[in-house]
C-alpha atoms as a PDB file:
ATOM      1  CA  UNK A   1     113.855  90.412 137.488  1.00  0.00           C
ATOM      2  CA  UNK A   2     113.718  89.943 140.859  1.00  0.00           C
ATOM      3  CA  UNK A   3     111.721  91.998 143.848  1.00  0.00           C
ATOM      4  CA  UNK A   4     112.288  92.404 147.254  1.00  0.00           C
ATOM      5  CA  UNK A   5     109.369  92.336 149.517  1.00  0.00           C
ATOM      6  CA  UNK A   6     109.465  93.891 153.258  1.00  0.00           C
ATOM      7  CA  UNK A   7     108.922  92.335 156.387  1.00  0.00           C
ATOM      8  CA  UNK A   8     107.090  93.464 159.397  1.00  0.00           C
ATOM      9  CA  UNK A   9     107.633  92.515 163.018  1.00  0.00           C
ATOM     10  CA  UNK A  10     105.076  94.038 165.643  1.00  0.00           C
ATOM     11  CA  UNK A  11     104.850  93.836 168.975  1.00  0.00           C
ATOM     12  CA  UNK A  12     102.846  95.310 172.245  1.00  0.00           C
ATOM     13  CA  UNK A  13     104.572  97.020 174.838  1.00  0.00           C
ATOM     14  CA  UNK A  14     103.117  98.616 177.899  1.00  0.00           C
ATOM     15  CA  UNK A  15      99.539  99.145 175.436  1.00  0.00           C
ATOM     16  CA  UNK A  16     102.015 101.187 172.851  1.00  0.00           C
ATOM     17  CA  UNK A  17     102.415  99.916 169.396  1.00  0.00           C
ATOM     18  CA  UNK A  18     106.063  99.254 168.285  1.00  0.00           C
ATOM     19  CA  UNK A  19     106.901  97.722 164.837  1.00  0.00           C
ATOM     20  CA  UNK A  20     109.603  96.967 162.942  1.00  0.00           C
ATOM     21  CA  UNK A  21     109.599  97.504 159.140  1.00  0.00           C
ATOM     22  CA  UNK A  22     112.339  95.958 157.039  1.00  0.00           C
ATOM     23  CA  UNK A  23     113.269  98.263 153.553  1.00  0.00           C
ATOM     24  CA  UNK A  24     113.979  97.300 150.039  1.00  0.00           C
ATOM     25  CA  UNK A  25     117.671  97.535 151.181  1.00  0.00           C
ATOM     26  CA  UNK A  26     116.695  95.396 154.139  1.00  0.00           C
ATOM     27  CA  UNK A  27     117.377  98.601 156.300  1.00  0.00           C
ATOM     28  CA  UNK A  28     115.486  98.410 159.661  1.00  0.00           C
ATOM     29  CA  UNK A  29     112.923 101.058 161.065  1.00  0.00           C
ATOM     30  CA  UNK A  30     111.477 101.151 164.385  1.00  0.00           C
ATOM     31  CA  UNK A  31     107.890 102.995 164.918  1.00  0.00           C
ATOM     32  CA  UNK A  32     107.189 103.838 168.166  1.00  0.00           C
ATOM     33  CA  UNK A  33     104.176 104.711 169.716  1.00  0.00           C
ATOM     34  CA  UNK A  34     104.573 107.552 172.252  1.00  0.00           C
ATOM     35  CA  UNK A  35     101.992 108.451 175.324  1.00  0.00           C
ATOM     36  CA  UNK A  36     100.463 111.929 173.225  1.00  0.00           C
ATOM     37  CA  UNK A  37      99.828 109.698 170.209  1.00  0.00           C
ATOM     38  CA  UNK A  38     102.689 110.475 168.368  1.00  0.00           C
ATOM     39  CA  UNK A  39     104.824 108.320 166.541  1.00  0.00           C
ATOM     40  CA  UNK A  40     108.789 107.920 166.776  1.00  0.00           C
ATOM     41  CA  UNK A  41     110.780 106.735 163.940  1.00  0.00           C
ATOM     42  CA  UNK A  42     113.787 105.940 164.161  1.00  0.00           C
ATOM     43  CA  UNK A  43     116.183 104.106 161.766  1.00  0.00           C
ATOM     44  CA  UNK A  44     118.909 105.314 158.760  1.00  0.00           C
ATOM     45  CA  UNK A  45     117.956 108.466 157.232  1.00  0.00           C
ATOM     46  CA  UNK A  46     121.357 109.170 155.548  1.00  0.00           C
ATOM     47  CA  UNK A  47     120.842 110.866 152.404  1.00  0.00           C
ATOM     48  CA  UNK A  48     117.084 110.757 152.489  1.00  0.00           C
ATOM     49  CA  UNK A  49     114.930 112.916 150.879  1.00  0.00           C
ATOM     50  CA  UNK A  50     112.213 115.036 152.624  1.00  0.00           C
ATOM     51  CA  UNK A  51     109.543 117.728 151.308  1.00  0.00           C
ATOM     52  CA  UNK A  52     109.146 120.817 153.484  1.00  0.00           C
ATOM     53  CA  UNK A  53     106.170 123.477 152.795  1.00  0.00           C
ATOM     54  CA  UNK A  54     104.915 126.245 155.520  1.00  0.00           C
ATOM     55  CA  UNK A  55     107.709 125.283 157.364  1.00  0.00           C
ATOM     56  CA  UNK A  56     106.852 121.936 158.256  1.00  0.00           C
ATOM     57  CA  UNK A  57     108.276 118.279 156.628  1.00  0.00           C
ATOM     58  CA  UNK A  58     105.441 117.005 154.959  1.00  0.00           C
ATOM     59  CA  UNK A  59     107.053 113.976 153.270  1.00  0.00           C
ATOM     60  CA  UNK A  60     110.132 111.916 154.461  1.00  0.00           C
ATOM     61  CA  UNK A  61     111.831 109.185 151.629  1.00  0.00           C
ATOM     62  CA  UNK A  62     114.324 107.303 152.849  1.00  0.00           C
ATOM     63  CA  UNK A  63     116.303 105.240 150.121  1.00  0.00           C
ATOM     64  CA  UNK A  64     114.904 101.936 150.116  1.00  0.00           C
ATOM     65  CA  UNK A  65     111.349 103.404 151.753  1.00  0.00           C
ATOM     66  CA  UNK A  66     108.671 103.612 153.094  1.00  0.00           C
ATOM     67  CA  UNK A  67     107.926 106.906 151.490  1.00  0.00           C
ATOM     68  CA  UNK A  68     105.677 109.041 154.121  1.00  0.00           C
ATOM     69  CA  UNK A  69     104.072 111.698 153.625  1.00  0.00           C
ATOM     70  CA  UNK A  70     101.094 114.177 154.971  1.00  0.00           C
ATOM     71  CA  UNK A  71      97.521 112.710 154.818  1.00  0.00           C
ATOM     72  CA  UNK A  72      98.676 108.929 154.474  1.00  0.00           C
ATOM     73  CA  UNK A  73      97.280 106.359 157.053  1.00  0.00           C
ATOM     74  CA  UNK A  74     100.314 105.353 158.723  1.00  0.00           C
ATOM     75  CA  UNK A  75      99.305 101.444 158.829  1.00  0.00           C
ATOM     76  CA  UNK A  76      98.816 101.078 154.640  1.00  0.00           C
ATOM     77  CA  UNK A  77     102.522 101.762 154.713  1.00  0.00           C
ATOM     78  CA  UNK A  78     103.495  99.298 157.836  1.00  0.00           C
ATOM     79  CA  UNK A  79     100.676  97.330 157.085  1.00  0.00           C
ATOM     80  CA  UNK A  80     100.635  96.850 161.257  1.00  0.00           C
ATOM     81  CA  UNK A  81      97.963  98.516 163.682  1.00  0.00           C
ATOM     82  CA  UNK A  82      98.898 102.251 163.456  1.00  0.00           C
ATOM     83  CA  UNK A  83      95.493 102.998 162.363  1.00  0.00           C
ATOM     84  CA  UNK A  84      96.599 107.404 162.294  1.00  0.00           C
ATOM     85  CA  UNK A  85      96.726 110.101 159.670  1.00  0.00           C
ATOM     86  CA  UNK A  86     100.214 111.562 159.775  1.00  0.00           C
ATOM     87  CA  UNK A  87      99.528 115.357 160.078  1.00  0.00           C
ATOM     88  CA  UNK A  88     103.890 115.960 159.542  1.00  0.00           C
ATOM     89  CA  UNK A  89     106.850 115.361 160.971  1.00  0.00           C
ATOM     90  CA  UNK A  90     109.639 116.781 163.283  1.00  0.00           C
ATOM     91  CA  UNK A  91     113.202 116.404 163.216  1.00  0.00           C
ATOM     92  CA  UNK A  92     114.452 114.388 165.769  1.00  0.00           C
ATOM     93  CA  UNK A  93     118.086 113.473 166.737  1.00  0.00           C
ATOM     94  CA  UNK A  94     117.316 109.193 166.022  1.00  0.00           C
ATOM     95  CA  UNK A  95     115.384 109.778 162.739  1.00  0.00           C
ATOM     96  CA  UNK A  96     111.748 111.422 162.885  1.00  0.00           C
ATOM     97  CA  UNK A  97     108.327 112.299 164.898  1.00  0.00           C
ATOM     98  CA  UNK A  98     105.690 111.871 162.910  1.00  0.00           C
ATOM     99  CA  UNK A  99     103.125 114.337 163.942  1.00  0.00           C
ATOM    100  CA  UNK A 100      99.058 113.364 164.409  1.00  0.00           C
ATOM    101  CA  UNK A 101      96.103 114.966 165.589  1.00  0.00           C
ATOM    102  CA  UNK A 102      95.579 111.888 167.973  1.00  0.00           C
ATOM    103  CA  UNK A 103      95.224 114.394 171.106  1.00  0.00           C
ATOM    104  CA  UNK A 104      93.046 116.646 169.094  1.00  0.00           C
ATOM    105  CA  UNK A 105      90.273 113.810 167.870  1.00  0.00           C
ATOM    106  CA  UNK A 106      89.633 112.258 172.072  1.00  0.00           C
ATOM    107  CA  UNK A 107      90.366 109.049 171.065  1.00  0.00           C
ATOM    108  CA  UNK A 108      87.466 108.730 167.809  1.00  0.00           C
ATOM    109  CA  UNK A 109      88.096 106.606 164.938  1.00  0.00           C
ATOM    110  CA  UNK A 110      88.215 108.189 161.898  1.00  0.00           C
ATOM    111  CA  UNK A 111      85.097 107.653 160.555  1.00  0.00           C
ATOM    112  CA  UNK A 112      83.677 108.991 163.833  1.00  0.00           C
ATOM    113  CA  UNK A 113      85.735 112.024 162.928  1.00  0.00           C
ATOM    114  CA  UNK A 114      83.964 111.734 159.406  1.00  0.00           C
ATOM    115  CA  UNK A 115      87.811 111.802 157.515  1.00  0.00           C
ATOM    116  CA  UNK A 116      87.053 108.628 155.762  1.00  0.00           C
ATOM    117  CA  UNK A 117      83.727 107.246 155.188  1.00  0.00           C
ATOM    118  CA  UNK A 118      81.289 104.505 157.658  1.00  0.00           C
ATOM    119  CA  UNK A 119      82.489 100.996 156.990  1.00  0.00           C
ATOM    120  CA  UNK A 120      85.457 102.354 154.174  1.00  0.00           C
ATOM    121  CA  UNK A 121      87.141  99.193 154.746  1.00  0.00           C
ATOM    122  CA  UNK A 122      84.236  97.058 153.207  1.00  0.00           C
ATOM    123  CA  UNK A 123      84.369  99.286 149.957  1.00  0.00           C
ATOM    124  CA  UNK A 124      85.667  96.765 147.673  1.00  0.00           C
ATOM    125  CA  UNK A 125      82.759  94.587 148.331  1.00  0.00           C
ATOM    126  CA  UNK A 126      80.530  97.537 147.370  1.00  0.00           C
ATOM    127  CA  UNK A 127      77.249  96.186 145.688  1.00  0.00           C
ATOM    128  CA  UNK A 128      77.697  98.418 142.477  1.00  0.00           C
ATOM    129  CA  UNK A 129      73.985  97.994 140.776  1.00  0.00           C
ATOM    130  CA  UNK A 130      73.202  98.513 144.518  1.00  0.00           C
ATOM    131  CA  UNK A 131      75.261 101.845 145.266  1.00  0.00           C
ATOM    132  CA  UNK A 132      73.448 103.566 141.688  1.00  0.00           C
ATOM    133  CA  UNK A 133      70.149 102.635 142.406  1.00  0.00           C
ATOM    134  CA  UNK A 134      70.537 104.623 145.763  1.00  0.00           C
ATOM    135  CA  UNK A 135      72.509 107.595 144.796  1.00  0.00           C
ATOM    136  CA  UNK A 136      70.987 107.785 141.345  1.00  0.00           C
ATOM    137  CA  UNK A 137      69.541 111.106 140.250  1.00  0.00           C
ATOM    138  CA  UNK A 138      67.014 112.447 137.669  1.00  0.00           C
ATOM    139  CA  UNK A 139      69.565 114.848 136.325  1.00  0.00           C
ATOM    140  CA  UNK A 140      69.238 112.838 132.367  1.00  0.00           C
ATOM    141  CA  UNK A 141      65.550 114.159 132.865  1.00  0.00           C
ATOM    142  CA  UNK A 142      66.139 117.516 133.559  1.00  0.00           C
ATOM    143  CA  UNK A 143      68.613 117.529 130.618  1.00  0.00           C
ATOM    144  CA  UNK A 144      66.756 116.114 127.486  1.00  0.00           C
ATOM    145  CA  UNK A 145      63.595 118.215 128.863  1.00  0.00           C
ATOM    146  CA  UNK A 146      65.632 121.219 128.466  1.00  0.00           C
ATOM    147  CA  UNK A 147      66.937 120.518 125.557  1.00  0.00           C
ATOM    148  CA  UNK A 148      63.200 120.127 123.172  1.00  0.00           C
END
């Protein structure tokens, strides 16, 4: 069995993020970053698949990947800096414009915007005895007393 692992290139231009991500297939596709906060991406989309609901795309597959859809952090896909939420995406004559609320949030992270919890990144080091003793409740109390 063997697997094929993809390959990002990323690079700075003008203060806009622009990576290259290499597919399964070892297709190319180029993510932009555009002035409003947008994101172009352009690339092969023949026969890809895409999910469409209220009248917007809310998931694009190419065949070989990266899968996108709605609600995914753009940069666990790239695995570059495109730290966004893609809201959807637009049809666009190259490939696709994926859609964020960066003009909408004035530049705050998104913890500041509270769509992820403070310091999410450091979750896997999460102090487990720790985390219960804080959030623990009296709830087994209220139970057995209830129940003589």
């Amino acid at each position: 069995m063997s697997f094929i692992f993809s390959t990002i290139k990323s690079k700075s231009i003008q203060s806009f993020m622009r990576e290259t991500y290499t597919n399964a297939y070892e297709i190319e596709y180029l993510f932009e970053e555009m002035p409003n906060g947008d994101i172009k991406w352009t690339g092969a989309f023949d026969g890809c698949r895409m999910n469409e609901s209220d009248g917007r795309i809310n998931m694009v597959n190419p065949k070989g990947g990266p899968q996108l859809k709605k609600g995914q952090m753009l940069s666990h896909i790239t695995r570059g800096d495109f730290n966004i939420l893609i809201d959807h995406f637009e049809r666009i004559e190259e490939g696709f414009l994926i859609k964020t609320n960066a003009a909408e949030n004035d530049g705050k992270t998104l913890e500041e915007q509270g769509l992820i919890p403070e310091n999410f990144h450091l979750y896997d080091r999460v102090d487990m005895k720790d985390h219960q003793e804080r959030t623990k409740t009296d709830w087994w109390k209220k139970k057995s007393s209830s129940a003589s």
